[in-house]
PDB file of N, CA and C in Angstrom:
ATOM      1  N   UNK A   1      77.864 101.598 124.985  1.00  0.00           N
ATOM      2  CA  UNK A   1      78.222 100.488 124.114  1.00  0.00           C
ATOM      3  C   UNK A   1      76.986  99.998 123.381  1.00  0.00           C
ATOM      4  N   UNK A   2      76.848  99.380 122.132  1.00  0.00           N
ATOM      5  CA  UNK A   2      75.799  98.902 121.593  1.00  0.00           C
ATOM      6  C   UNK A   2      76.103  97.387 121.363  1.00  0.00           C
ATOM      7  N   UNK A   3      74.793  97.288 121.197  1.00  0.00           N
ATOM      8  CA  UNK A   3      74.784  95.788 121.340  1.00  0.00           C
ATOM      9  C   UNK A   3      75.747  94.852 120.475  1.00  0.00           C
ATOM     10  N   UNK A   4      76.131  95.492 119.290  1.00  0.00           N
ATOM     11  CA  UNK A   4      77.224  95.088 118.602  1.00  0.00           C
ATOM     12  C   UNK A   4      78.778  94.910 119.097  1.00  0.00           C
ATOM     13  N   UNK A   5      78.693  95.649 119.758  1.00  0.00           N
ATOM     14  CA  UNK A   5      80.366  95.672 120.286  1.00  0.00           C
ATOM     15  C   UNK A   5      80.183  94.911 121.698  1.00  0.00           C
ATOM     16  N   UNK A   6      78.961  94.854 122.581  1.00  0.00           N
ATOM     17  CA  UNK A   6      78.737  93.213 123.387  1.00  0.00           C
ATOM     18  C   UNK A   6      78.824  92.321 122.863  1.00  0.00           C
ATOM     19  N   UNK A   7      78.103  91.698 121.179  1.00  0.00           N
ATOM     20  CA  UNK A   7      78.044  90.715 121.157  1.00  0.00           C
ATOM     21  C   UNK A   7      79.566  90.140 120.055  1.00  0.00           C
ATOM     22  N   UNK A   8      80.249  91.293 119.849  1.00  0.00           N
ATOM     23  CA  UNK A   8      81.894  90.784 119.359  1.00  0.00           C
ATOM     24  C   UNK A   8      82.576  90.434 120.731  1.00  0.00           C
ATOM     25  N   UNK A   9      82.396  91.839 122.010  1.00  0.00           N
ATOM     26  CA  UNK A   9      83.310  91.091 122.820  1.00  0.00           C
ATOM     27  C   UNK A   9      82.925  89.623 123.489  1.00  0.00           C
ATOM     28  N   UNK A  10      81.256  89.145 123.777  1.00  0.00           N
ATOM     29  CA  UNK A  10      81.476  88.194 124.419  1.00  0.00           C
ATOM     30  C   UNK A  10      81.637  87.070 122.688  1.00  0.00           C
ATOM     31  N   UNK A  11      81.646  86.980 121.807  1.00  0.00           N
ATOM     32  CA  UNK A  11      82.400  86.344 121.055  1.00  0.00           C
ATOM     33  C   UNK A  11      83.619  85.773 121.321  1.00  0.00           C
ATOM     34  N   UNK A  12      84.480  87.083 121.281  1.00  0.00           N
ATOM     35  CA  UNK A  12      86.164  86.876 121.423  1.00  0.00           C
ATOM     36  C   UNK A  12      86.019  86.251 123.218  1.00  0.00           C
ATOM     37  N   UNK A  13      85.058  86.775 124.154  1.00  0.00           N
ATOM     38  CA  UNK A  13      85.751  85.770 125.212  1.00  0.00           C
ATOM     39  C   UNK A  13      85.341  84.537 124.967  1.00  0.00           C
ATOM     40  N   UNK A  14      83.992  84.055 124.266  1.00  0.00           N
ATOM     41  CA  UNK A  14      83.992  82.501 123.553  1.00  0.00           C
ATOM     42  C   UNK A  14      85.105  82.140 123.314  1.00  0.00           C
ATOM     43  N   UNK A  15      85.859  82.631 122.110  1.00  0.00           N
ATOM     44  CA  UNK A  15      86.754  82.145 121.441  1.00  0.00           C
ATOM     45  C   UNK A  15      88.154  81.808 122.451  1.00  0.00           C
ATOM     46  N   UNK A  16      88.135  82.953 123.077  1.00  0.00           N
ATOM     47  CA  UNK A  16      89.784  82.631 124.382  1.00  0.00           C
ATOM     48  C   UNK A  16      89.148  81.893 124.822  1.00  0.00           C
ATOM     49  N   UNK A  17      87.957  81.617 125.478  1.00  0.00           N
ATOM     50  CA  UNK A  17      87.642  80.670 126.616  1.00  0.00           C
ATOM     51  C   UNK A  17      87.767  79.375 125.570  1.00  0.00           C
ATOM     52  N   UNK A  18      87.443  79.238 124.715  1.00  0.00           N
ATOM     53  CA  UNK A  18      88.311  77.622 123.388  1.00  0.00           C
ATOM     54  C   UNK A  18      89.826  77.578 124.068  1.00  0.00           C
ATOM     55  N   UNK A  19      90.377  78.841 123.299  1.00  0.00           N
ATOM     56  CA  UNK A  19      91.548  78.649 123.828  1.00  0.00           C
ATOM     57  C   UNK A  19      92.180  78.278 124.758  1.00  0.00           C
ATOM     58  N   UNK A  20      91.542  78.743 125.489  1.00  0.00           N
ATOM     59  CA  UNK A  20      91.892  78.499 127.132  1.00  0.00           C
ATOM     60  C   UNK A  20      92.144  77.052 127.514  1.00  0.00           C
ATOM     61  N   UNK A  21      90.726  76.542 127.030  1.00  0.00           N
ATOM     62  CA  UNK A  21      90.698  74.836 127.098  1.00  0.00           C
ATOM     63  C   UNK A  21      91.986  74.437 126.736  1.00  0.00           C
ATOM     64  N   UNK A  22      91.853  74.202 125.023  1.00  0.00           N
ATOM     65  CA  UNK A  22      92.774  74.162 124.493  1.00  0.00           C
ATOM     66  C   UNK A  22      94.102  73.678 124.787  1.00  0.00           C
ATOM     67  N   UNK A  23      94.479  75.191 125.540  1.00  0.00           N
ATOM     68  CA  UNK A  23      96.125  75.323 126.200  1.00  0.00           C
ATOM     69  C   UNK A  23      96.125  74.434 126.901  1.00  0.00           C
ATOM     70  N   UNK A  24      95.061  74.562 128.047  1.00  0.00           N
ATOM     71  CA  UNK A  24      94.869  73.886 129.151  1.00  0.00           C
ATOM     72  C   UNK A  24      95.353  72.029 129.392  1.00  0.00           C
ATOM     73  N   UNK A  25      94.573  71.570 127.856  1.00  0.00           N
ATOM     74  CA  UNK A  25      94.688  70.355 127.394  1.00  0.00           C
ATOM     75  C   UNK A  25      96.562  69.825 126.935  1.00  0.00           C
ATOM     76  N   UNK A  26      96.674  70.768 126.629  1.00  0.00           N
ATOM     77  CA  UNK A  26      98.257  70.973 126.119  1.00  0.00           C
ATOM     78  C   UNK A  26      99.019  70.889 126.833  1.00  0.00           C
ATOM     79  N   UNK A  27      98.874  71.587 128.140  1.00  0.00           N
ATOM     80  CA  UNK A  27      99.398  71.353 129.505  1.00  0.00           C
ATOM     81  C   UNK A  27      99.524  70.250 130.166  1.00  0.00           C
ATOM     82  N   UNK A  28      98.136  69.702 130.158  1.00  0.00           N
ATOM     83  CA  UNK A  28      98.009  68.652 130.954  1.00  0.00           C
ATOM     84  C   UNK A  28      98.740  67.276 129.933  1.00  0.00           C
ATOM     85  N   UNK A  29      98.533  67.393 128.817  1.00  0.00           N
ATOM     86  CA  UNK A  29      99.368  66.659 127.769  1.00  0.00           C
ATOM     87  C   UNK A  29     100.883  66.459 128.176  1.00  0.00           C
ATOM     88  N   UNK A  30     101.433  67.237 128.010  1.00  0.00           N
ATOM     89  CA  UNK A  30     102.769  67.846 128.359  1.00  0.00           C
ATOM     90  C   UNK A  30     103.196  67.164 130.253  1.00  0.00           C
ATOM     91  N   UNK A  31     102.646  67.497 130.855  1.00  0.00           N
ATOM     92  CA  UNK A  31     102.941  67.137 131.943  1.00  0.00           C
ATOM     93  C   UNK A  31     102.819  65.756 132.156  1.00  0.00           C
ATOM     94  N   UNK A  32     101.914  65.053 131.493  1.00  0.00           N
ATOM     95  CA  UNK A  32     101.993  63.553 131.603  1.00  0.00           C
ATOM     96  C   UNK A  32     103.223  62.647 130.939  1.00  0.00           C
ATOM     97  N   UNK A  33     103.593  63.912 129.417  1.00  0.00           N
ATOM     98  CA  UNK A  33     104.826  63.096 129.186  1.00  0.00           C
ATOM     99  C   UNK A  33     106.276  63.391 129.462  1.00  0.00           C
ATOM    100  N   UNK A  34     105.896  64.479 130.109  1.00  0.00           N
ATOM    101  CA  UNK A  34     107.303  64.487 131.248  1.00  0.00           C
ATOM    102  C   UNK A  34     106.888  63.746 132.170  1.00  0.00           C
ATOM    103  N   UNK A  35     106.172  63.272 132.790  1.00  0.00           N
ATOM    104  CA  UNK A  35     106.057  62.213 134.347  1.00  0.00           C
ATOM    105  C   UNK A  35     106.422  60.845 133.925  1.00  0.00           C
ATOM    106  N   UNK A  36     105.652  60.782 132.156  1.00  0.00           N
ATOM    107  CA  UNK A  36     106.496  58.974 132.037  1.00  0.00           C
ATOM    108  C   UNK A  36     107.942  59.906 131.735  1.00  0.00           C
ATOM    109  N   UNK A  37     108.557  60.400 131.074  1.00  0.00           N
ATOM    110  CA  UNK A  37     110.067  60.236 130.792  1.00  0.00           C
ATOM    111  C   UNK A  37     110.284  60.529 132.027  1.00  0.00           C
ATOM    112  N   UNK A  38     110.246  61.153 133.144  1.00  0.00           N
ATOM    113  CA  UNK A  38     110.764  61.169 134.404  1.00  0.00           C
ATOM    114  C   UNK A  38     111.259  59.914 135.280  1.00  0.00           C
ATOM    115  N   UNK A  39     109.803  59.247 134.874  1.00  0.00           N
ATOM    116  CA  UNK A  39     109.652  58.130 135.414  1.00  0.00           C
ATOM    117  C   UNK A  39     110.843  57.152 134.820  1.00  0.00           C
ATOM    118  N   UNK A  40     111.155  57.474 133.501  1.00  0.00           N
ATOM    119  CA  UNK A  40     112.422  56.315 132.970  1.00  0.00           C
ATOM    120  C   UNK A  40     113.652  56.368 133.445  1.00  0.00           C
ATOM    121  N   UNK A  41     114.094  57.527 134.279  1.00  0.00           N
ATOM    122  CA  UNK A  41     115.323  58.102 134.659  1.00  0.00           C
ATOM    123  C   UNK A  41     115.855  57.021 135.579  1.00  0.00           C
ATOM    124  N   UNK A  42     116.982  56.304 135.367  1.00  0.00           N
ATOM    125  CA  UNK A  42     117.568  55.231 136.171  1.00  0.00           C
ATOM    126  C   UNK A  42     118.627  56.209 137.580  1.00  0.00           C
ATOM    127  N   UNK A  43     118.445  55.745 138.909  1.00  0.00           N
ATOM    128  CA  UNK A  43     118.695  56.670 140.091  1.00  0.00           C
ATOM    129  C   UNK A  43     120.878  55.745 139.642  1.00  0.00           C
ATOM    130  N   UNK A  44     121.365  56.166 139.748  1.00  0.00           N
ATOM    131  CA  UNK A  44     122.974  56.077 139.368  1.00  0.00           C
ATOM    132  C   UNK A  44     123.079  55.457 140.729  1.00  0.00           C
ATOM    133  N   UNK A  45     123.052  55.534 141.524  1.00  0.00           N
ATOM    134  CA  UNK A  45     122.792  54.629 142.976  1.00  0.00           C
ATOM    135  C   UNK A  45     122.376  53.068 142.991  1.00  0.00           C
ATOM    136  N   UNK A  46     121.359  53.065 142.428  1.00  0.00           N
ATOM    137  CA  UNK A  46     120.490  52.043 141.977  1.00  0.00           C
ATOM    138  C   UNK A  46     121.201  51.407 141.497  1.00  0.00           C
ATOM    139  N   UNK A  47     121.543  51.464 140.062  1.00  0.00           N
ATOM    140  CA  UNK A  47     122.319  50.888 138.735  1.00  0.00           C
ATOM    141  C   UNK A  47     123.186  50.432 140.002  1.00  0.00           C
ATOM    142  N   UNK A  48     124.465  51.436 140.535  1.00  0.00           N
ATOM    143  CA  UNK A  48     125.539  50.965 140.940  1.00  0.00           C
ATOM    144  C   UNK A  48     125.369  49.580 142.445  1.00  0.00           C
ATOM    145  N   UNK A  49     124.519  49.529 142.451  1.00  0.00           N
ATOM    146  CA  UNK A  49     124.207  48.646 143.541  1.00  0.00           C
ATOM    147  C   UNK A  49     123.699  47.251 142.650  1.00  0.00           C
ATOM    148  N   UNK A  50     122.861  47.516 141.900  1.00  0.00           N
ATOM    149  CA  UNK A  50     122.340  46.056 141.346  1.00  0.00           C
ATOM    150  C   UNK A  50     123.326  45.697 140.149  1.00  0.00           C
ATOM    151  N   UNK A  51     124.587  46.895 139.741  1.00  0.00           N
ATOM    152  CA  UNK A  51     125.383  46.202 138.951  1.00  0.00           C
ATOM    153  C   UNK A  51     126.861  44.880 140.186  1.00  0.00           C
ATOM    154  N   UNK A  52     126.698  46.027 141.319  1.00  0.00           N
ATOM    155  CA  UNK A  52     127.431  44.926 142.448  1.00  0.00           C
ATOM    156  C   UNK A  52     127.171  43.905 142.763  1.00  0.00           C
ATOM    157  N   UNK A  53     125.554  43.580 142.982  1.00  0.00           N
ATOM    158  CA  UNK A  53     125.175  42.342 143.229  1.00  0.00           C
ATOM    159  C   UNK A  53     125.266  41.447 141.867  1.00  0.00           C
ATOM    160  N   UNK A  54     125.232  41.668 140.759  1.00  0.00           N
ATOM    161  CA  UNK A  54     125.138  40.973 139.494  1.00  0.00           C
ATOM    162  C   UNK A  54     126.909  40.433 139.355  1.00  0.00           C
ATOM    163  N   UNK A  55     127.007  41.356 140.050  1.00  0.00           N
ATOM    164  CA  UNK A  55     129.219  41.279 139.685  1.00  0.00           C
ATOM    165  C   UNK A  55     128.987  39.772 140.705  1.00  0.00           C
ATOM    166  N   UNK A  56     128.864  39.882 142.095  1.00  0.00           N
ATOM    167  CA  UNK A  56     128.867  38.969 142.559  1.00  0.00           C
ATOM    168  C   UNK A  56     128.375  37.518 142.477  1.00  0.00           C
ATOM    169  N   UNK A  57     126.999  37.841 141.930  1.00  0.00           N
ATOM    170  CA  UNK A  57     126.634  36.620 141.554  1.00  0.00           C
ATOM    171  C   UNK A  57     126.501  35.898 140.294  1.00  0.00           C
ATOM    172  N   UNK A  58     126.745  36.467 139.333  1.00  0.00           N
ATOM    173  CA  UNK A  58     126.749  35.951 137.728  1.00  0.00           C
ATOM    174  C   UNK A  58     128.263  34.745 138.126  1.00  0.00           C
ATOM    175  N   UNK A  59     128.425  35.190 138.435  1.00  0.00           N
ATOM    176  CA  UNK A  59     130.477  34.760 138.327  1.00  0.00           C
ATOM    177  C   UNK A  59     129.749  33.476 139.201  1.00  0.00           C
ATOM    178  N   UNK A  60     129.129  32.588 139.735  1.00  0.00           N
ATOM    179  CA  UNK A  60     128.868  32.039 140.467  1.00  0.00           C
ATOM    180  C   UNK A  60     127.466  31.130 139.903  1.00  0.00           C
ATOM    181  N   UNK A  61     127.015  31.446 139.489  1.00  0.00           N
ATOM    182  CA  UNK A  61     125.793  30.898 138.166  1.00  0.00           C
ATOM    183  C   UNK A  61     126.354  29.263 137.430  1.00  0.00           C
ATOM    184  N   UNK A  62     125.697  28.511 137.090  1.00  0.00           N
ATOM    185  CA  UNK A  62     125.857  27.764 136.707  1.00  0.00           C
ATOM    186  C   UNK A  62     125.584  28.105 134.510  1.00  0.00           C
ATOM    187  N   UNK A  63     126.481  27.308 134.041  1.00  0.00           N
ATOM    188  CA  UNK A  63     126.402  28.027 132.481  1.00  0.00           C
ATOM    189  C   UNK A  63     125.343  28.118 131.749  1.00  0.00           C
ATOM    190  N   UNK A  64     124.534  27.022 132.168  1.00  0.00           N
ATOM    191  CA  UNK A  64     122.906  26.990 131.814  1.00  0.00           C
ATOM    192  C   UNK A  64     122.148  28.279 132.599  1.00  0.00           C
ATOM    193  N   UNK A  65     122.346  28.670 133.830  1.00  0.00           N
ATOM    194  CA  UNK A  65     121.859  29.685 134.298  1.00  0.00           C
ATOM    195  C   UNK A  65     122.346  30.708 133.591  1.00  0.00           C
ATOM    196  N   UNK A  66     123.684  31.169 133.818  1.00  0.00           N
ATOM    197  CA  UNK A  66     124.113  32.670 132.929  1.00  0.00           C
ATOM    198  C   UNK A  66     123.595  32.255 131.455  1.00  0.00           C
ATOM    199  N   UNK A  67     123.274  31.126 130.422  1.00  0.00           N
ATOM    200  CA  UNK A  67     122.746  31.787 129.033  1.00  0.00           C
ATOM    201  C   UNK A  67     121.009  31.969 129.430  1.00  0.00           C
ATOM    202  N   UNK A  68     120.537  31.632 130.303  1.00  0.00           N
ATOM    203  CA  UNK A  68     118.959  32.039 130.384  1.00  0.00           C
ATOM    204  C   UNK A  68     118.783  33.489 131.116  1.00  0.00           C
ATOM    205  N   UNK A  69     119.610  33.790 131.653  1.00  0.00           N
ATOM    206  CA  UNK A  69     119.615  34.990 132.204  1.00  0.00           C
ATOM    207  C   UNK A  69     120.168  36.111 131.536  1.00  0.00           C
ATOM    208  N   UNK A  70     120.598  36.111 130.702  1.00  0.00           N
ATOM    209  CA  UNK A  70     121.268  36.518 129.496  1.00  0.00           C
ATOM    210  C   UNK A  70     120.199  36.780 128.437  1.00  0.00           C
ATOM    211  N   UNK A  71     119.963  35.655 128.336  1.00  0.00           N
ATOM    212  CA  UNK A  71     118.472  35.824 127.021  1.00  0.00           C
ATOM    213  C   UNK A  71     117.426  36.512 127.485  1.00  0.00           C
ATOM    214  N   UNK A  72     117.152  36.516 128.876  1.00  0.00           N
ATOM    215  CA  UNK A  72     116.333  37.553 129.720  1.00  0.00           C
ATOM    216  C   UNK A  72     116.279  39.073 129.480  1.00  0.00           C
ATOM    217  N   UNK A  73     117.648  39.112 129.516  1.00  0.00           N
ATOM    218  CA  UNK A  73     117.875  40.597 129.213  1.00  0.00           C
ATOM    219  C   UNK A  73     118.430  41.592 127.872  1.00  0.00           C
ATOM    220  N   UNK A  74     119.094  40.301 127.092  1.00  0.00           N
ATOM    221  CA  UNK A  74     119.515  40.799 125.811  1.00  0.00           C
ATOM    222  C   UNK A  74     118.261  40.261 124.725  1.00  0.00           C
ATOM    223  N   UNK A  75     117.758  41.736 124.275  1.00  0.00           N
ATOM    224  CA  UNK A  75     116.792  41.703 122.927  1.00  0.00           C
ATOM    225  C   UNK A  75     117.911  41.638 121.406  1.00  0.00           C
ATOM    226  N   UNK A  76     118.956  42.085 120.938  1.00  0.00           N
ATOM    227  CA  UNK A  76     119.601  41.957 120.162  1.00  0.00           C
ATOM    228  C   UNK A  76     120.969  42.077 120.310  1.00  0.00           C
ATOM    229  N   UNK A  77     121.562  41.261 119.831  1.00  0.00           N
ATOM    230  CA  UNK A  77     122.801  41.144 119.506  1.00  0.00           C
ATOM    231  C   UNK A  77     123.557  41.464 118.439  1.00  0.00           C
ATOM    232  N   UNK A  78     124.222  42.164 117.748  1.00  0.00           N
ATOM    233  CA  UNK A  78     124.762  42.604 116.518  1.00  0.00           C
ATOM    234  C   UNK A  78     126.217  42.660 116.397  1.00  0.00           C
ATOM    235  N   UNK A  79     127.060  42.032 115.785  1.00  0.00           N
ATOM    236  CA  UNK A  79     128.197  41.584 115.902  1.00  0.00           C
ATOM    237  C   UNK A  79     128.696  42.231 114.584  1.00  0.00           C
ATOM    238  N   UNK A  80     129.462  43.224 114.605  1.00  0.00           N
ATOM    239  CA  UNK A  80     130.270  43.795 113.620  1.00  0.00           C
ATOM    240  C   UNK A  80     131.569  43.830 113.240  1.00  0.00           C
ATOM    241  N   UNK A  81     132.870  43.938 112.175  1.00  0.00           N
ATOM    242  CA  UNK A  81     133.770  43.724 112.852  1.00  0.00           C
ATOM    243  C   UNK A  81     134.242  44.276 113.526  1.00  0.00           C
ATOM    244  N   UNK A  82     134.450  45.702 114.191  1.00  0.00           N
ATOM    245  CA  UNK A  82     134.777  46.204 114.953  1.00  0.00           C
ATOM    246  C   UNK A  82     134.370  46.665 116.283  1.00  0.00           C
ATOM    247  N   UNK A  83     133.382  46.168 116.374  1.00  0.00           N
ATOM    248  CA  UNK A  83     132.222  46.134 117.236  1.00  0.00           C
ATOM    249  C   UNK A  83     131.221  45.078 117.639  1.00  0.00           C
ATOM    250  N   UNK A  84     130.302  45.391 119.064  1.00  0.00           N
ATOM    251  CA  UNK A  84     129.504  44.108 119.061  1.00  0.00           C
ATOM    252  C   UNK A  84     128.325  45.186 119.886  1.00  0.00           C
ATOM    253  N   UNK A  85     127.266  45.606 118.775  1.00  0.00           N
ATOM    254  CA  UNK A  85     125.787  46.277 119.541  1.00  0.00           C
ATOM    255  C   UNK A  85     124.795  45.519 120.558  1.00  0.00           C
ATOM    256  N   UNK A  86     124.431  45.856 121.527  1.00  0.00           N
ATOM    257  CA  UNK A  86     123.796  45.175 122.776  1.00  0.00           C
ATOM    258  C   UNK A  86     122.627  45.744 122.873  1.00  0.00           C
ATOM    259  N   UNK A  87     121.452  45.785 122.350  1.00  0.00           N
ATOM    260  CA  UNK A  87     120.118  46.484 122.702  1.00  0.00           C
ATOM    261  C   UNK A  87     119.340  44.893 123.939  1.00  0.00           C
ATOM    262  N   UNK A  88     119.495  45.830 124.829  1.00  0.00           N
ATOM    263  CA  UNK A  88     118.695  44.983 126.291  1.00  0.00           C
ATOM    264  C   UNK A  88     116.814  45.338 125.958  1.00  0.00           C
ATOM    265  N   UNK A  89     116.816  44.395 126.459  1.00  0.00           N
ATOM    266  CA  UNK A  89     114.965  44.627 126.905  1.00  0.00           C
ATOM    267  C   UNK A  89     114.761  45.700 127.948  1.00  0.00           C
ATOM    268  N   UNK A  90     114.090  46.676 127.790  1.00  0.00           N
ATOM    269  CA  UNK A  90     113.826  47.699 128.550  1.00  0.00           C
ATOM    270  C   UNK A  90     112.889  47.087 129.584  1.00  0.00           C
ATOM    271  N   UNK A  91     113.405  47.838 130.691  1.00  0.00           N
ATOM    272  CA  UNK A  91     112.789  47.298 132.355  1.00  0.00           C
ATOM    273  C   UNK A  91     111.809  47.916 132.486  1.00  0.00           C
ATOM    274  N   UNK A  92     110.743  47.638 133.059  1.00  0.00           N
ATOM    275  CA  UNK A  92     109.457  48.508 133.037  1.00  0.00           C
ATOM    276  C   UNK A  92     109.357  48.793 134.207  1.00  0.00           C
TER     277      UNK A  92
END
């Protein structure tokens, strides 16, 4: 081999070893934003349990309590005629 065709190949492994990073970074990118959207996934268990306790106790609230607890959780209200849109404050 001459020194020319050493100093293309360790070139090109320069260049993959960029790459490499690179990907690498991409990966680790990627995996963080699947762990938050993972993390947003509501357990259907959950919901169905804290929608039972809410059944039970809203109905039992005083009217000043249910509109502050209400405003707690509803960010918009949109009233159409055939419809009425509910965007809640997202739970963190």
């Amino acid at each position: 081999m001459g020194s020319l065709e050493i100093e293309a190949i360790e070139e090109e492994l320069k260049n993959l070893e960029k790459e490499k990073k690179s990907l690498e970074r991409q990966i680790e990118e990627l995996n963080i934003s699947i762990r938050r959207e993972e993390s947003k996934l509501i357990d259907i268990d959950i919901v169905q349990r804290t929608y039972q306790g809410f059944s039970q106790v809203f109905p039992k609230l005083l009217l000043k309590e249910k509109h502050q607890f209400l405003q707690l959780i509803i960010k918009e209200l949109v009233v159409f005629e055939d419809r009425v849109k509910v965007s809640l404050y997202e739970i963190p």
